[in-house]
Protein backbone atom coordinates (compact mmCIF):
# COMPACT_ATOMS: atom_id res chain seq x y z
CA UNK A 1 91.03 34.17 -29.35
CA UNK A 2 88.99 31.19 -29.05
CA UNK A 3 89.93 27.68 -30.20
CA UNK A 4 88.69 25.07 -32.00
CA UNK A 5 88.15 21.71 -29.42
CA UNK A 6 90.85 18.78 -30.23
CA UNK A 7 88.76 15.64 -30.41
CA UNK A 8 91.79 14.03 -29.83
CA UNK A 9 92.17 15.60 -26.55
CA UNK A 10 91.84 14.05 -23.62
CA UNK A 11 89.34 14.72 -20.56
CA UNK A 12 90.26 15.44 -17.06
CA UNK A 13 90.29 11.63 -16.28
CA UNK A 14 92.54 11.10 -19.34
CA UNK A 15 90.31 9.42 -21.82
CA UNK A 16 89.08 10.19 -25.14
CA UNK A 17 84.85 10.76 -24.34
CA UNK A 18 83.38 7.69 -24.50
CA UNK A 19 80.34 8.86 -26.68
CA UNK A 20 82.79 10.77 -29.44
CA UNK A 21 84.97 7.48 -29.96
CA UNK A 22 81.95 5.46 -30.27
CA UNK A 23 80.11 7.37 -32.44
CA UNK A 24 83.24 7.49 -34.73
CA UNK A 25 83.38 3.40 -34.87
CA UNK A 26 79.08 3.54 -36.04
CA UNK A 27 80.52 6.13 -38.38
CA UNK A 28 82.73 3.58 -39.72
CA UNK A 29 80.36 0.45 -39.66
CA UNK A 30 77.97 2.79 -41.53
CA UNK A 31 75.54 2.45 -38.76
CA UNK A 32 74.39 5.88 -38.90
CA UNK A 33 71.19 6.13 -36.28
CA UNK A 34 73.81 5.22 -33.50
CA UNK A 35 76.38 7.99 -34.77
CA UNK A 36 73.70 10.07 -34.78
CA UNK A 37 72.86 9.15 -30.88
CA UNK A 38 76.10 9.39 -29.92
CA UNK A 39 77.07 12.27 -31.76
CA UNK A 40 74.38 14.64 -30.79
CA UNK A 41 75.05 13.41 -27.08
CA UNK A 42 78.95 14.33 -27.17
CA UNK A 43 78.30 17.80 -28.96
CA UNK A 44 75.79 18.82 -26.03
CA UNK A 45 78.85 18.19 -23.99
CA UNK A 46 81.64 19.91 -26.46
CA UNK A 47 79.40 22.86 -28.00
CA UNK A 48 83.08 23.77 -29.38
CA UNK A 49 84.09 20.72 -31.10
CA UNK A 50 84.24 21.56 -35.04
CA UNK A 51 84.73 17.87 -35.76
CA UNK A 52 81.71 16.82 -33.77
CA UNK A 53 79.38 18.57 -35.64
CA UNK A 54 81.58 17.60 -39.39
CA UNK A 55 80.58 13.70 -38.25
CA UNK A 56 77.06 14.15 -37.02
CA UNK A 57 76.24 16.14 -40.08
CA UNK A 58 77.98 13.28 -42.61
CA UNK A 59 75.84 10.66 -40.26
CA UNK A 60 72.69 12.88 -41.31
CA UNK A 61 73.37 13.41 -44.57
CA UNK A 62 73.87 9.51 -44.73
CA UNK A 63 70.82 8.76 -43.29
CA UNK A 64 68.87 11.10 -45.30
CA UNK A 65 68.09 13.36 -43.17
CA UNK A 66 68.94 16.54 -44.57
CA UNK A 67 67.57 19.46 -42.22
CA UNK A 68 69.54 18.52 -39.47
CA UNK A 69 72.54 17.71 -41.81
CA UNK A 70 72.05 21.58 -42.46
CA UNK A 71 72.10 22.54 -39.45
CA UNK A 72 74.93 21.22 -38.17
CA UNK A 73 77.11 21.84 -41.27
CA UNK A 74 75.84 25.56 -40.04
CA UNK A 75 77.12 24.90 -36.88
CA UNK A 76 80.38 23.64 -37.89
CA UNK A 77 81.37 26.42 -39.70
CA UNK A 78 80.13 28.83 -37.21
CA UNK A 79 82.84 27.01 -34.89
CA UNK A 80 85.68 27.68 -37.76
CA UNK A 81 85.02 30.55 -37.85
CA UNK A 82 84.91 32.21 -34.24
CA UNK A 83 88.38 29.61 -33.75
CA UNK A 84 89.88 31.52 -37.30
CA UNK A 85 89.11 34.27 -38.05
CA UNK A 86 88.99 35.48 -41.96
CA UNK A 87 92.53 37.74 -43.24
CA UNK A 88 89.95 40.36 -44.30
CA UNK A 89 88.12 40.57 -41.04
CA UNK A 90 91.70 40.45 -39.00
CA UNK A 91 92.78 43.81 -41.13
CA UNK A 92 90.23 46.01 -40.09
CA UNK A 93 91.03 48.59 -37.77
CA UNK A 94 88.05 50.35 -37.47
């Protein structure tokens, strides 16, 4: 089954990644081109990480930018959903 990335988790050299933790902090000094930046250059490192794509696409949506907003909202939930699957798709036995 596969699993949703912890963006808490630590790399191989036992930090956070550098881009992630930074993009978080523009996230919270509303400076949304450099979340953006930062964002979209963690998540081509994590293609797994659920919460990567939640703040890029609330940086987008901030920004005005609502195509890419879309799409990563799309990709977000993609994520969920391969990491849990649905009660109703885990009962079939067909």
């Amino acid at each position: 089954m596969a699993t949703v990335a912890d963006p808490t988790e630590e790399t191989k050299e036992g930090q956070l990644d550098p881009e992630y933790a930074a993009g978080e902090a523009a996230i919270a000094a509303k400076d949304w081109p450099t979340a953006i930046r930062l964002l979209s250059s963690a998540a081509l490192r994590d293609t797994r990480n659920a919460d990567i794509e939640n703040y890029l696409g609330y940086a987008y949506r901030q920004s005005r930018q609502l195509p890419p907003s879309h799409i990563t909202n799309a990709r977000c939930s993609s994520i969920l959903a391969i990491a849990a699957p649905t009660s109703t798709s885990a009962r079939r036995t067909s």
